[in-house]
C-alpha atoms as a PDB file:
ATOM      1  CA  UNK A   1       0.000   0.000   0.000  1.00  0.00           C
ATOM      2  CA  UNK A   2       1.531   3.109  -0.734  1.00  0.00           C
ATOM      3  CA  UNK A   3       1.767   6.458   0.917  1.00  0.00           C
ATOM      4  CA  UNK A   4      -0.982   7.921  -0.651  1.00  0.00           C
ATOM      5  CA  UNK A   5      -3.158   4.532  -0.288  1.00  0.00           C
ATOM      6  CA  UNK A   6      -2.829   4.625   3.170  1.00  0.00           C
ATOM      7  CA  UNK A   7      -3.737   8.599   4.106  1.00  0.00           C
ATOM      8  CA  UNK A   8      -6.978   7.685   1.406  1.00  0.00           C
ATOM      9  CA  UNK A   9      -7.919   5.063   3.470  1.00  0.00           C
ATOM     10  CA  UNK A  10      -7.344   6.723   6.575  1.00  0.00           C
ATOM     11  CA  UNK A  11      -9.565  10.025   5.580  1.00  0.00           C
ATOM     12  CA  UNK A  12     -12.344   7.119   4.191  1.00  0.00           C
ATOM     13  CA  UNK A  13     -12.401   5.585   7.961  1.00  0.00           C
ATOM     14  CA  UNK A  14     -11.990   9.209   9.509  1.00  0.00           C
ATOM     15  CA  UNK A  15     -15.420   9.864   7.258  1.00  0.00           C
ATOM     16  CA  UNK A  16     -17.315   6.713   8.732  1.00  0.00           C
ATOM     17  CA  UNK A  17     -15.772   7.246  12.231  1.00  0.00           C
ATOM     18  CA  UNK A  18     -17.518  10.861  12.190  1.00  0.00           C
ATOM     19  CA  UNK A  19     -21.017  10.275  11.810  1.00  0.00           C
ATOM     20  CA  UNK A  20     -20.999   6.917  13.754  1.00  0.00           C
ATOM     21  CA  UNK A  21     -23.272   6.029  16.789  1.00  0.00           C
ATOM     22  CA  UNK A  22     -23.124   2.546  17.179  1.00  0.00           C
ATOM     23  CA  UNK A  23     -19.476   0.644  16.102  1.00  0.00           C
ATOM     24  CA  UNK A  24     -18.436  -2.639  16.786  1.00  0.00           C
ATOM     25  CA  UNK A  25     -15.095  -4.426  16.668  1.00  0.00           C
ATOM     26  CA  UNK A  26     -14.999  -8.019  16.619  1.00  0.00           C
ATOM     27  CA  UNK A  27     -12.086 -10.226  15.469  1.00  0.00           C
ATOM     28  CA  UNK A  28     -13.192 -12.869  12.347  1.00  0.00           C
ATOM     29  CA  UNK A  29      -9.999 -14.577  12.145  1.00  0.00           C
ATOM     30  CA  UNK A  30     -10.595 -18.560  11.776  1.00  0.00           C
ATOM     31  CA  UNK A  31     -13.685 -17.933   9.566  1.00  0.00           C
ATOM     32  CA  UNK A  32     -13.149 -20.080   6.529  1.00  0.00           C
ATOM     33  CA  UNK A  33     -14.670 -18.384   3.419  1.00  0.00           C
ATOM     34  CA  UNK A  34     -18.148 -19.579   3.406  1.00  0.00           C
ATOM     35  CA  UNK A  35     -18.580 -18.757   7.231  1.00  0.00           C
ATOM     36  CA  UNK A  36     -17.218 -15.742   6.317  1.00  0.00           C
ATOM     37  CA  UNK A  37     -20.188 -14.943   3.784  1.00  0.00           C
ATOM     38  CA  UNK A  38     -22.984 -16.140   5.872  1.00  0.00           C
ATOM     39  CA  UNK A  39     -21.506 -14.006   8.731  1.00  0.00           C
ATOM     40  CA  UNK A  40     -21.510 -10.934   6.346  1.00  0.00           C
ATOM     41  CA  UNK A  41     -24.900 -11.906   5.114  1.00  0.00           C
ATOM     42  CA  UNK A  42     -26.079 -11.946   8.597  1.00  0.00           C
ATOM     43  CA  UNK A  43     -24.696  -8.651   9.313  1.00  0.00           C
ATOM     44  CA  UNK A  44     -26.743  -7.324   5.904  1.00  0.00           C
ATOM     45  CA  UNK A  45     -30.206  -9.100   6.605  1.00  0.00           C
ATOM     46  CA  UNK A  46     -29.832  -6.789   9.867  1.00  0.00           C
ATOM     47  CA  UNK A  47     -28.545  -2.918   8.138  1.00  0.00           C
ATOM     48  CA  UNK A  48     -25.263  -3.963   9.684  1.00  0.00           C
ATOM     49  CA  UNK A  49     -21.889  -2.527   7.650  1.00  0.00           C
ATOM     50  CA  UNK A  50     -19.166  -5.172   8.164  1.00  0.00           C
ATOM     51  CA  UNK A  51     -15.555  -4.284   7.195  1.00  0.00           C
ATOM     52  CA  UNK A  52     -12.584  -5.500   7.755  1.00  0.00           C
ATOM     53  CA  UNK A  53      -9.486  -3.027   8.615  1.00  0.00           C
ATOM     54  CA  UNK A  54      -5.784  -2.534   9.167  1.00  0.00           C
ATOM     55  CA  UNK A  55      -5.842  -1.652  13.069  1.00  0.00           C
ATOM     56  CA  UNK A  56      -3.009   1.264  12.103  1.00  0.00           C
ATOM     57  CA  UNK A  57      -4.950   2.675   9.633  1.00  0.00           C
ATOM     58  CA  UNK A  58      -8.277   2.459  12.146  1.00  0.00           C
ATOM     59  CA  UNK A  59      -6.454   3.729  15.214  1.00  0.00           C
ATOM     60  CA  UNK A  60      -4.559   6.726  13.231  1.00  0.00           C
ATOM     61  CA  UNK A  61      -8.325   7.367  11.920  1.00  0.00           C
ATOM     62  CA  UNK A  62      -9.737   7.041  15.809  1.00  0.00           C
ATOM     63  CA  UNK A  63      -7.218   9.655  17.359  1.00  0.00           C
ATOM     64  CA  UNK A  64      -8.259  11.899  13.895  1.00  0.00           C
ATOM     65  CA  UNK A  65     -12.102  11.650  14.893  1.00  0.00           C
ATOM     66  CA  UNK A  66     -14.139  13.837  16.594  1.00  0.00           C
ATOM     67  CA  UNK A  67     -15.356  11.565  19.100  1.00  0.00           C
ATOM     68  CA  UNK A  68     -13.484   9.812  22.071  1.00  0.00           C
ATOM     69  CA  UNK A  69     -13.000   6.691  21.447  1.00  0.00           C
ATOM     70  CA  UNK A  70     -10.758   6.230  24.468  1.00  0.00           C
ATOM     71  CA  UNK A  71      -9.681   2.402  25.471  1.00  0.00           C
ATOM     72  CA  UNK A  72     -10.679   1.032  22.050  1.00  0.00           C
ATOM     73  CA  UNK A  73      -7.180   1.996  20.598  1.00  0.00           C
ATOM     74  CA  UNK A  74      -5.764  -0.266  22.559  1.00  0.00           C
ATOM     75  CA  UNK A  75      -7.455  -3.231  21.732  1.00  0.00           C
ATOM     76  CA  UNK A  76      -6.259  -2.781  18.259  1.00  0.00           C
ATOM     77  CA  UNK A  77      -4.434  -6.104  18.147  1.00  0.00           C
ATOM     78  CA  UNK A  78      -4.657  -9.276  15.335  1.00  0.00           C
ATOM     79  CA  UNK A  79      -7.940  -9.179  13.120  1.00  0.00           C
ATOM     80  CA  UNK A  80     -10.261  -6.447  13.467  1.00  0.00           C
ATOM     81  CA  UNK A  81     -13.567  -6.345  11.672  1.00  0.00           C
ATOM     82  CA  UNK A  82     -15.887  -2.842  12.061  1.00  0.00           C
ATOM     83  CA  UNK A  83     -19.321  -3.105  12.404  1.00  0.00           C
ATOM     84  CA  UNK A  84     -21.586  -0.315  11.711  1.00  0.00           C
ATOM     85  CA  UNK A  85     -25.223  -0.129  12.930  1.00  0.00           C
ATOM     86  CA  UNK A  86     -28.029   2.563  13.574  1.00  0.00           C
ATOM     87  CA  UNK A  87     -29.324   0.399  16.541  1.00  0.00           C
ATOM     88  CA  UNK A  88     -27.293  -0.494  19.364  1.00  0.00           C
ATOM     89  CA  UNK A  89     -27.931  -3.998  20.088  1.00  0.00           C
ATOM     90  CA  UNK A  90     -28.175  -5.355  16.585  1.00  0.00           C
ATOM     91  CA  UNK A  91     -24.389  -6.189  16.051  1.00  0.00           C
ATOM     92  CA  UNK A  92     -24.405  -7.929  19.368  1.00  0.00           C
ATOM     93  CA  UNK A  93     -27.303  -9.966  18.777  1.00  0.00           C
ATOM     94  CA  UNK A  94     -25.864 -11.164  15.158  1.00  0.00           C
ATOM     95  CA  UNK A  95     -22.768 -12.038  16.942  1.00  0.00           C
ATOM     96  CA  UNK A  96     -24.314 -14.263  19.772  1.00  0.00           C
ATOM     97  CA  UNK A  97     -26.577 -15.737  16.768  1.00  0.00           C
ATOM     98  CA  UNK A  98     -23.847 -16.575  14.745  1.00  0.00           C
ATOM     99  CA  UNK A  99     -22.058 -17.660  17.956  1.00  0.00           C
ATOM    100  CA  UNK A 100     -24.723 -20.530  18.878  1.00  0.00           C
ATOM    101  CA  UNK A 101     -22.919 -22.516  15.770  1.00  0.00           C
ATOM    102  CA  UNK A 102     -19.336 -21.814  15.799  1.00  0.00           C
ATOM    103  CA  UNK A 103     -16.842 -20.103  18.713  1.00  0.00           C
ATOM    104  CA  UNK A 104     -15.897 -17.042  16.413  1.00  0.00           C
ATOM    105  CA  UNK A 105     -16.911 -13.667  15.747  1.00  0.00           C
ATOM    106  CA  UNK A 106     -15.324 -12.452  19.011  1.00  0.00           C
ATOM    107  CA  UNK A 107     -16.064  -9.418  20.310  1.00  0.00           C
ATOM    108  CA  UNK A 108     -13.379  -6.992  21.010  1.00  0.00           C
ATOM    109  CA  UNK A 109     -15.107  -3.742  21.992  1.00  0.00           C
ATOM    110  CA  UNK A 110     -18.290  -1.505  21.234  1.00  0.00           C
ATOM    111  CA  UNK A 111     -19.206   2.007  20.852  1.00  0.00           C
ATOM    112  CA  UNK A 112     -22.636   2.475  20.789  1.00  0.00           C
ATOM    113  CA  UNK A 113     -23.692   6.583  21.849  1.00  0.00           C
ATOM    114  CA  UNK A 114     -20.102   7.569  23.567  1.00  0.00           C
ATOM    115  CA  UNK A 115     -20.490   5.077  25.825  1.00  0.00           C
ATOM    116  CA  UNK A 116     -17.019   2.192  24.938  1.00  0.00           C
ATOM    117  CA  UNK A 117     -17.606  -1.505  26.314  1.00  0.00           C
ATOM    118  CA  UNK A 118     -14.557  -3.483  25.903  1.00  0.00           C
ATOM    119  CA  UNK A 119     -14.261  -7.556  26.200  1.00  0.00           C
ATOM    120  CA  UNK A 120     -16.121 -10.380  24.607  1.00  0.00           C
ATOM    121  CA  UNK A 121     -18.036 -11.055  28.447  1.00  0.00           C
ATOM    122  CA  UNK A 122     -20.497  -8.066  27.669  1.00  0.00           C
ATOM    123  CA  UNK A 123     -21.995  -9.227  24.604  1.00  0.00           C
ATOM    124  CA  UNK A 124     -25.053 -10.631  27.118  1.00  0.00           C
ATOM    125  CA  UNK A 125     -25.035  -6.598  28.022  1.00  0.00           C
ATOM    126  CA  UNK A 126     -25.310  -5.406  25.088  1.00  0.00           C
ATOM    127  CA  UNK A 127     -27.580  -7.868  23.356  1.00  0.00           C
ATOM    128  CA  UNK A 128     -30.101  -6.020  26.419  1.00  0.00           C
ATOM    129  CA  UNK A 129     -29.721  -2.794  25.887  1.00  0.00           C
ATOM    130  CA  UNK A 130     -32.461  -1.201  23.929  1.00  0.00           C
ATOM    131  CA  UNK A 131     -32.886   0.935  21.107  1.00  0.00           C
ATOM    132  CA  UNK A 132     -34.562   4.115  21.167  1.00  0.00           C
ATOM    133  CA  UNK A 133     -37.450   3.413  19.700  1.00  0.00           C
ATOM    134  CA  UNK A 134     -38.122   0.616  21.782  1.00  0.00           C
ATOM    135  CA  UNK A 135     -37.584   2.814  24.848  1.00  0.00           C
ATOM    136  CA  UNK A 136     -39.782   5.276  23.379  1.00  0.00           C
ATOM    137  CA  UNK A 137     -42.471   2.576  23.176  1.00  0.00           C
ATOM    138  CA  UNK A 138     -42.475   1.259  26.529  1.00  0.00           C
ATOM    139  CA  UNK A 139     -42.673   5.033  27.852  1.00  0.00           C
ATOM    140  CA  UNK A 140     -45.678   5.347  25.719  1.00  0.00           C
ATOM    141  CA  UNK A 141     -47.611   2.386  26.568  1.00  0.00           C
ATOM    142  CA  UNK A 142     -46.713   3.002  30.146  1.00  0.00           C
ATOM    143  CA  UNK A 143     -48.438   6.829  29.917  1.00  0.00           C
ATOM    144  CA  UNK A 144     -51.406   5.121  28.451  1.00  0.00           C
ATOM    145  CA  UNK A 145     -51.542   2.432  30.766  1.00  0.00           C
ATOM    146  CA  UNK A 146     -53.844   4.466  33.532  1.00  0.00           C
ATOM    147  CA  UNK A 147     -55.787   6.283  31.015  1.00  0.00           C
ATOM    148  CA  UNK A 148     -57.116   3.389  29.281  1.00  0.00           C
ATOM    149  CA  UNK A 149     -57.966   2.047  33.052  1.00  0.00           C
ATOM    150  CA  UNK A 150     -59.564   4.928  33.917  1.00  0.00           C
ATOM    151  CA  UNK A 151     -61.579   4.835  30.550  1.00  0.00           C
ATOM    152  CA  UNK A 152     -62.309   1.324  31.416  1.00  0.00           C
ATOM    153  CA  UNK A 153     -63.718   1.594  34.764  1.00  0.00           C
ATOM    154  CA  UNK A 154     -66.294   4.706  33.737  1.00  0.00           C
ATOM    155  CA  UNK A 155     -67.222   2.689  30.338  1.00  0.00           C
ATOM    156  CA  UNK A 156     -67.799  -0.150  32.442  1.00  0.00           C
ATOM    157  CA  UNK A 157     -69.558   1.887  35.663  1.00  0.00           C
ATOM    158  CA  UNK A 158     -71.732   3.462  33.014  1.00  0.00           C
ATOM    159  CA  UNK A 159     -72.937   0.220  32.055  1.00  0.00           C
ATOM    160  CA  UNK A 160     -73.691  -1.077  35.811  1.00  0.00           C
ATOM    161  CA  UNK A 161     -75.091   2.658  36.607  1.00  0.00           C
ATOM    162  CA  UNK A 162     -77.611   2.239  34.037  1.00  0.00           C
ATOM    163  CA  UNK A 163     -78.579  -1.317  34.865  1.00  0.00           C
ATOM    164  CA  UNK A 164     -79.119  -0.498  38.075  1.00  0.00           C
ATOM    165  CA  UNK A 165     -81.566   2.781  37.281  1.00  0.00           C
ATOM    166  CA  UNK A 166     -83.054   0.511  34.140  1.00  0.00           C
ATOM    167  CA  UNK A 167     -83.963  -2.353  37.073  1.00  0.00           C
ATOM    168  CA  UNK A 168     -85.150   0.604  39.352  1.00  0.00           C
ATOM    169  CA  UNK A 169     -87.556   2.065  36.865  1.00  0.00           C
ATOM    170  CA  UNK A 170     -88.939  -1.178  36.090  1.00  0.00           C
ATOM    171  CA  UNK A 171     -89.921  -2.367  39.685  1.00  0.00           C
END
């Protein structure tokens, strides 16, 4: 790679790097070629960008960014594959799918909205954490939750109300 090769490639990652919320780095190595695919067409079924990197070229891009991506640097060691995802969870959850089959992807770190989680043991962590959508949901369902009980128990106390005057009337 020459010279000019390598500052292209480091603007291209500096480019991705900037606009990211959610990355992923998760070492491949040991996938044969067809595990390979199926892990990248995992990763696509699921709007997840899979790419594979030097780590010099990805950590001069990291110190270049304008976020912080502190500790990750330093995990920069063997194979490192990026993955890039709007939602936070998604790359974890393709990585414990693919996982129930084979021991690899590994996970080496995440960034998911400035917040870095380094080591393979969180993956259960951040297969939980939610997006914000589905946070968004549950807050809305929750702030209905009493007005639909409220509307309940007056539809329903109508109903007995008038039975009761309806059985009144008639006697």
């Amino acid at each position: 790679m020459t010279r000019q090769e390598k500052h292209e490639a480091i603007e291209n990652l500096k480019d991705a790097l900037a606009g990211v919320k959610t990355l992923y780095l998760a070492d491949i190595e040991g996938l044969n070629a067809s595990q390979t695919t199926a892990f990248r067409r995992a990763c696509f079924k699921e709007n997840i960008k899979l790419q594979v990197v030097k780590n010099t070229l990805l950590a001069k891009a990291m110190e270049a960014s304008t976020h912080d991506f502190g500790e990750l640097t330093g995990i920069l060691k063997g194979n490192t594959s990026l993955m890039f995802s709007e939602t936070g969870n998604a790359p974890a959850k393709v990585i414990k799918n693919f996982r129930k089959k084979m021991t690899k992807p590994v996970l080496k770190g995440a960034f998911i909205e400035d917040a870095i989680y380094i080591g393979d043991d969180l993956i259960d962590a951040l297969v939980a954490i939610k997006s914000k959508e589905e946070l968004v949901g549950e807050i809305i369902t929750l702030l209905q939750s009493p007005s639909k009980n409220v509307i309940s128990a007056l539809q329903s106390g109508g109903g007995k109300l008038s039975g009761i005057l309806k059985t009144l009337s008639e006697r």
